[in-house]
N, C-alpha and C. Protein backbone atom coordinates (compact mmCIF):
# COMPACT_ATOMS: atom_id res chain seq x y z
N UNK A 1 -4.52 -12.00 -30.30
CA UNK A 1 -3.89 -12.64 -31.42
C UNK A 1 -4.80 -12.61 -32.63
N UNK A 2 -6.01 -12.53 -32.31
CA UNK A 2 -7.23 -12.62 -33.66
C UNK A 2 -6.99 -11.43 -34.48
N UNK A 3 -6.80 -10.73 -33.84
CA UNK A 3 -6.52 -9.12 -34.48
C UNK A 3 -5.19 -9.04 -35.46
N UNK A 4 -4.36 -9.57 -35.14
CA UNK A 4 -3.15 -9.83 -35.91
C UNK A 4 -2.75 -10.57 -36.79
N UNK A 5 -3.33 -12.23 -36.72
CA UNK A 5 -3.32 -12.84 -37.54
C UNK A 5 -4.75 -13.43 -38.07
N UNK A 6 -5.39 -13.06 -37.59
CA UNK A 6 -7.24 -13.43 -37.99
C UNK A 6 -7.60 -14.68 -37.03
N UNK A 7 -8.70 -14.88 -37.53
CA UNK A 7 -8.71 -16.45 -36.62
C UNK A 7 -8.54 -17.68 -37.50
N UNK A 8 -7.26 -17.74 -38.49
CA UNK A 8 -6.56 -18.91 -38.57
C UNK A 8 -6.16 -19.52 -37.94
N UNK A 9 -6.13 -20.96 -38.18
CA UNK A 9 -5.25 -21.89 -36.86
C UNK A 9 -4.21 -22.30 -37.46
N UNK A 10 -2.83 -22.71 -37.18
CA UNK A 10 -1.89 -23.58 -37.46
C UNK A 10 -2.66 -24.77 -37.70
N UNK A 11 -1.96 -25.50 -38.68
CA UNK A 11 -2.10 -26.64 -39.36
C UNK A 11 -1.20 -27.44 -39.43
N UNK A 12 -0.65 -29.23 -39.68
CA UNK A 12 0.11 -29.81 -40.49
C UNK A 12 1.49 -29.82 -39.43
N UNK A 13 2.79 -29.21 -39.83
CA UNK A 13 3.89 -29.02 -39.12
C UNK A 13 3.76 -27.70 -38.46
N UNK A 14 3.01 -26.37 -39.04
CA UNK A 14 3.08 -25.48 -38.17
C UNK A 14 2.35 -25.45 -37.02
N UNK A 15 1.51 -26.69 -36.82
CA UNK A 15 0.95 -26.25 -35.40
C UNK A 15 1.65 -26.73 -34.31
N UNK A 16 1.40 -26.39 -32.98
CA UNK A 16 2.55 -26.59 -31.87
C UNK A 16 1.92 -26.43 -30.59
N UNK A 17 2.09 -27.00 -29.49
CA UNK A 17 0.94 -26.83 -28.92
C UNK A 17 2.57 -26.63 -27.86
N UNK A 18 2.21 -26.22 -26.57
CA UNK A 18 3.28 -26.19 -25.49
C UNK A 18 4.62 -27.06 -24.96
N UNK A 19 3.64 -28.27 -25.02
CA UNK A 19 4.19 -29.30 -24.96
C UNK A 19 5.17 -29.76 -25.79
N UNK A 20 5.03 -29.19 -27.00
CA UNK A 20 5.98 -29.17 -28.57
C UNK A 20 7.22 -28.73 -27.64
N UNK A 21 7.11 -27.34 -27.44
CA UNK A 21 8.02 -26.28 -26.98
C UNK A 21 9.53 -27.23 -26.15
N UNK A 22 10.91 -26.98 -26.49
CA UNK A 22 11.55 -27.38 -25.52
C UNK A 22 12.05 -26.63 -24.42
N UNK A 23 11.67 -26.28 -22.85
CA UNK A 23 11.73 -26.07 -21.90
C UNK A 23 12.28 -26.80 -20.99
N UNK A 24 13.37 -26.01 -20.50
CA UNK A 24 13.98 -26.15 -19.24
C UNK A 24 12.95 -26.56 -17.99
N UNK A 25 12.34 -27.57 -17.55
CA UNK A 25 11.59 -26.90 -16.42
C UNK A 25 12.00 -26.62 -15.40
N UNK A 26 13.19 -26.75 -14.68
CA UNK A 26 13.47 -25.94 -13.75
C UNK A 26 13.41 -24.79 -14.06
N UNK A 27 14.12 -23.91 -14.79
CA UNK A 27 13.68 -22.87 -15.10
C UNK A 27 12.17 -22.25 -15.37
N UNK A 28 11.07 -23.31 -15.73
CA UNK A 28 9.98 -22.54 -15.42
C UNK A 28 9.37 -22.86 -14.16
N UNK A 29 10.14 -23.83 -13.45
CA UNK A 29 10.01 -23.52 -12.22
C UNK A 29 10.52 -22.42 -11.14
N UNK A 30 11.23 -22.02 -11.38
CA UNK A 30 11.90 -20.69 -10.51
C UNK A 30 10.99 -19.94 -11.16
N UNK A 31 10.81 -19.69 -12.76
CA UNK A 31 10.14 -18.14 -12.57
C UNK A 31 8.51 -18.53 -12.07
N UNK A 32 8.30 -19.39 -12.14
CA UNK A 32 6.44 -19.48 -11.07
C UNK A 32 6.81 -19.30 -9.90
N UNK A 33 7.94 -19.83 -8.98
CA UNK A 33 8.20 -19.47 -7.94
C UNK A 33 8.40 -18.17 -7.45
N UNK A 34 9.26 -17.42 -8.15
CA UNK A 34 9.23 -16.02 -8.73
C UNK A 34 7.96 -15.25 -8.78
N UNK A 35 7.19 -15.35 -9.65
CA UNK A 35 5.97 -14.49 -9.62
C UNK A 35 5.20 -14.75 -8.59
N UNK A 36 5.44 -16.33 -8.07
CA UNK A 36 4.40 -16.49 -6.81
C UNK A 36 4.70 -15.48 -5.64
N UNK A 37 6.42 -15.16 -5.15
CA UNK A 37 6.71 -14.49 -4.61
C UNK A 37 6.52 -13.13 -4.62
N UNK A 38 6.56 -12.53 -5.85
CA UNK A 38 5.84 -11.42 -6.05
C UNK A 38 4.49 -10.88 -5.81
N UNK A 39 3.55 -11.79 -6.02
CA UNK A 39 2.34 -12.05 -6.12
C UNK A 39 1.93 -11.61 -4.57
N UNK A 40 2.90 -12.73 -3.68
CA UNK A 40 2.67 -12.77 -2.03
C UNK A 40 3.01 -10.82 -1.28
N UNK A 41 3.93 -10.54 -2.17
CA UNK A 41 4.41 -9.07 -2.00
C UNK A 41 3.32 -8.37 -1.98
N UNK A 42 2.73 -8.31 -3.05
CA UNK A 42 1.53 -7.51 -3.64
C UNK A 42 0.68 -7.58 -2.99
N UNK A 43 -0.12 -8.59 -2.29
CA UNK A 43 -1.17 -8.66 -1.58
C UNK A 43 -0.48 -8.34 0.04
N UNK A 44 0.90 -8.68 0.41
CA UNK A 44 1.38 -7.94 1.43
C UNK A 44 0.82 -6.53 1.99
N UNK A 45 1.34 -5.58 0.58
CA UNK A 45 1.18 -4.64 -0.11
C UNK A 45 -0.12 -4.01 0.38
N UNK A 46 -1.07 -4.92 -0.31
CA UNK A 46 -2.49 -4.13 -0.48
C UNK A 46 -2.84 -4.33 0.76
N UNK A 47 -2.54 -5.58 1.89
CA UNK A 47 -3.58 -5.74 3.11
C UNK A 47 -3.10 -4.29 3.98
N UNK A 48 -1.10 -4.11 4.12
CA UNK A 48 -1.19 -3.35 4.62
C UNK A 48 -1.92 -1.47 4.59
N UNK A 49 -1.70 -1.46 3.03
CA UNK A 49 -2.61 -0.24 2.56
C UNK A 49 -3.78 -0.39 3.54
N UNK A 50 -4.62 -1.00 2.95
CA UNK A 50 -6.22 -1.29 3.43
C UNK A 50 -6.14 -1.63 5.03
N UNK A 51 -5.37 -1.46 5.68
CA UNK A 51 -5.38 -1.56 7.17
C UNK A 51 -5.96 -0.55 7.87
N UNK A 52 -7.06 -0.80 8.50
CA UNK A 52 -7.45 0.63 8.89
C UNK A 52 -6.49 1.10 10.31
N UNK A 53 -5.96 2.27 9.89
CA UNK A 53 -5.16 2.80 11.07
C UNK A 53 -5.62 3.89 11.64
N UNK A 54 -7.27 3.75 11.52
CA UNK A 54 -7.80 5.07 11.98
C UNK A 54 -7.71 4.77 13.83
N UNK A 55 -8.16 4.06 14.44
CA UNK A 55 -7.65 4.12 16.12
C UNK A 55 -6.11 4.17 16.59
N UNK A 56 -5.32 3.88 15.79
CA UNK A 56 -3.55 4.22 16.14
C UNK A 56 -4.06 5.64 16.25
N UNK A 57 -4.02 6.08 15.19
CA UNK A 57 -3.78 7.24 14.81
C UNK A 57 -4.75 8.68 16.12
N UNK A 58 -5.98 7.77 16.43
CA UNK A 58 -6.73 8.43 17.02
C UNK A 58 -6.00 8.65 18.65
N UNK A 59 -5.13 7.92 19.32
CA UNK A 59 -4.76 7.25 20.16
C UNK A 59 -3.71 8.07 20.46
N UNK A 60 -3.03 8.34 19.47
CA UNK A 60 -1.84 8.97 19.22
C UNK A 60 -2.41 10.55 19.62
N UNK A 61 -3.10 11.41 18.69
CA UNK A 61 -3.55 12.42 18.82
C UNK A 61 -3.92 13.09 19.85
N UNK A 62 -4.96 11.94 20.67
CA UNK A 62 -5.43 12.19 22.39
C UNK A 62 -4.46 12.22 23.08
N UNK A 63 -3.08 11.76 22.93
CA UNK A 63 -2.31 11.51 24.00
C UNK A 63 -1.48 12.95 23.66
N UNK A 64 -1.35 13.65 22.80
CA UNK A 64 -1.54 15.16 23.22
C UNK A 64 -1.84 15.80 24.28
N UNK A 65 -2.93 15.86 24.48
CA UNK A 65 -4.17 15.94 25.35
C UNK A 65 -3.10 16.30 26.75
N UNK A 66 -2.30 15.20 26.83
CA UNK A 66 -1.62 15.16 28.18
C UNK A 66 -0.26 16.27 28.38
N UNK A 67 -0.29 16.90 27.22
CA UNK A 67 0.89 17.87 26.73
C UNK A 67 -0.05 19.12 27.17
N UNK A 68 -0.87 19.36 27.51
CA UNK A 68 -1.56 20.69 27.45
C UNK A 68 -2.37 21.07 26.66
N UNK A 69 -2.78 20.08 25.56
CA UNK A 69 -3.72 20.73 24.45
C UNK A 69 -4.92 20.58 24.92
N UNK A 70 -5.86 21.62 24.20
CA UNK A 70 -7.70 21.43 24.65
C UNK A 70 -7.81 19.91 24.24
N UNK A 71 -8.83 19.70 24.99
CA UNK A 71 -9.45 18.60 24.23
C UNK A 71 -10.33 18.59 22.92
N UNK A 72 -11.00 20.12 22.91
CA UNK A 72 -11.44 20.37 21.37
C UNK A 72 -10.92 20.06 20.17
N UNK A 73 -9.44 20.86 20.53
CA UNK A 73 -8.35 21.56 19.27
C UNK A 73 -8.10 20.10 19.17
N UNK A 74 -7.45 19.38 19.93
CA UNK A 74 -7.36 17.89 19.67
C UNK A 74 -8.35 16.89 18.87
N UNK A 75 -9.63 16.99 18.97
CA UNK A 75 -10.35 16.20 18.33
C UNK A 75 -10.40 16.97 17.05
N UNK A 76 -10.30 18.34 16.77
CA UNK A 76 -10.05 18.94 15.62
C UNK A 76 -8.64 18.83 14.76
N UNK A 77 -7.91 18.39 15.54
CA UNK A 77 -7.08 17.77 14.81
C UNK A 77 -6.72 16.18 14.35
N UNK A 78 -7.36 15.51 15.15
CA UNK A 78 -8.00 14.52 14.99
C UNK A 78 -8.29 14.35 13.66
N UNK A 79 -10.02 14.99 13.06
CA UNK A 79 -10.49 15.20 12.11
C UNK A 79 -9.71 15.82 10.68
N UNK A 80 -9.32 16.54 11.33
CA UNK A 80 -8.12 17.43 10.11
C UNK A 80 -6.89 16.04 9.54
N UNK A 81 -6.60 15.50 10.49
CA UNK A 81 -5.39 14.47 10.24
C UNK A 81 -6.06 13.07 9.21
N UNK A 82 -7.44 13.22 9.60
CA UNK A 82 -7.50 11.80 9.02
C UNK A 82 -8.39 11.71 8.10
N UNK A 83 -8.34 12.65 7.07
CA UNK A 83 -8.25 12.96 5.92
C UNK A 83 -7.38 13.71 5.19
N UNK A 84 -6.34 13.19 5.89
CA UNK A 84 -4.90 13.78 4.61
C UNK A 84 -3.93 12.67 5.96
N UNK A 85 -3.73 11.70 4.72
CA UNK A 85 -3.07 10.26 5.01
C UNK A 85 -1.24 10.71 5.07
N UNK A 86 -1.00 11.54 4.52
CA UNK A 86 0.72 11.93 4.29
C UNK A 86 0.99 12.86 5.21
N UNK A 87 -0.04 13.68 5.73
CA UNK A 87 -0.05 14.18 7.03
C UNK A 87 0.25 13.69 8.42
N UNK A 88 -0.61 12.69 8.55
CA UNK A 88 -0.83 11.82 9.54
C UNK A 88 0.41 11.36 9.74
N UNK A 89 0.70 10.59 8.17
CA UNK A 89 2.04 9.50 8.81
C UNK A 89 3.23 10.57 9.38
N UNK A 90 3.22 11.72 8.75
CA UNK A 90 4.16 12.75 9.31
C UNK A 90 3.94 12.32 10.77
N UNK A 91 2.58 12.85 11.07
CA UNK A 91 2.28 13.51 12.39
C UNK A 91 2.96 12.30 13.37
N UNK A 92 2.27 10.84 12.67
CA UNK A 92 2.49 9.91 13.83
C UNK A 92 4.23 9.58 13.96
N UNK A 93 5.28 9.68 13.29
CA UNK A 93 6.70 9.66 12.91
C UNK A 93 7.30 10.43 14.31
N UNK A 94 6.85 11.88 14.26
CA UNK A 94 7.28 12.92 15.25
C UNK A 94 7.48 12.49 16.52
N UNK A 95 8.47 12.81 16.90
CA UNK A 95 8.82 13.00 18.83
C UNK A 95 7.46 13.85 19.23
N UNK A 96 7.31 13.69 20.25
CA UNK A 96 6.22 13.93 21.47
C UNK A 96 6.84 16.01 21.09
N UNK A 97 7.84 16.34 21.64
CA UNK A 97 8.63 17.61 21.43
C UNK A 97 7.96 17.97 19.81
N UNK A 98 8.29 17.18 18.50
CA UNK A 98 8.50 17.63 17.43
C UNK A 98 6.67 17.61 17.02
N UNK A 99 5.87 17.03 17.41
CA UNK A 99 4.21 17.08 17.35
C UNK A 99 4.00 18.13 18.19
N UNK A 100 4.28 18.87 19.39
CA UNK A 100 3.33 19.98 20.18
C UNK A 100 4.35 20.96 19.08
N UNK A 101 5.20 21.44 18.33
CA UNK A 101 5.57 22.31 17.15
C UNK A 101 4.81 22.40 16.59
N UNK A 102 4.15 21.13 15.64
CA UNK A 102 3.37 21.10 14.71
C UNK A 102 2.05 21.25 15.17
N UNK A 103 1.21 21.31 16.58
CA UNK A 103 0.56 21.53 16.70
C UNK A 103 0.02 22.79 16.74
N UNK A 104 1.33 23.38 17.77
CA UNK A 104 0.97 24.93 17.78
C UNK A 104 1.08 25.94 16.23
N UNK A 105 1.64 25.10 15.30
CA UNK A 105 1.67 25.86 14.01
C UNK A 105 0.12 25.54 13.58
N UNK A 106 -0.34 24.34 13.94
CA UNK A 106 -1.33 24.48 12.99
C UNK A 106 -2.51 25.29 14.38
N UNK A 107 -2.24 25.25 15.14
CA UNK A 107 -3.32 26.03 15.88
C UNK A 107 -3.64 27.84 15.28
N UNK A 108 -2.14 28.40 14.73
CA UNK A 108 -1.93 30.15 14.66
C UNK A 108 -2.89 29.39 13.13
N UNK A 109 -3.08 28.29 12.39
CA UNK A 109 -3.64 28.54 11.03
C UNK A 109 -2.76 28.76 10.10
């Protein structure tokens, strides 16, 4: 606001402080309730991001393993998967059938 109007203050009748203001407060009660709800979303949001899903994911991969794959190529895919996050969630989505596809594609390279 300093930038726009300098650092003048209201004076006299133009000054006004919140309390001046006439407000509904229910209405500014719903919208705090409102943003609080949002707020709760957001950090929803971020815990699940920040969840480490690196042992699902690892868990998932080994149990390949029981399909016929090396146990090498497996931990190499392992590694390959869990650094590319849009991969993974692919990978982990797939039928048991629709992952040994994607495996053997990525085995030819």
């Amino acid at each position: 606001m300093a930038l726009d109007v300098g650092k003048d203050m209201a004076t006299k009748s133009f000054a006004r402080t919140f309390a001046d203001i006439d407000l509904d407060k229910s209405v500014v009660n719903e919208q705090i309730k409102f943003v609080g709800e949002q707020l709760g979303k957001i950090v929803n949001a971020l815990e699940q991001f920040t969840t480490n899903k690196t042992p699902h994911l690892y868990e998932e991969v080994m149990s390949m393993e029981a399909e016929g794959f090396d146990d090498g190529f497996i931990c190499s895919v392992f590694d390959y998967l869990i650094n590319r996050e849009s991969e993974a969630k692919a990978f982990l989505v797939k039928s048991t059938k629709h992952r040994k596809i994607w495996l053997q594609k990525f085995s030819q390279g």
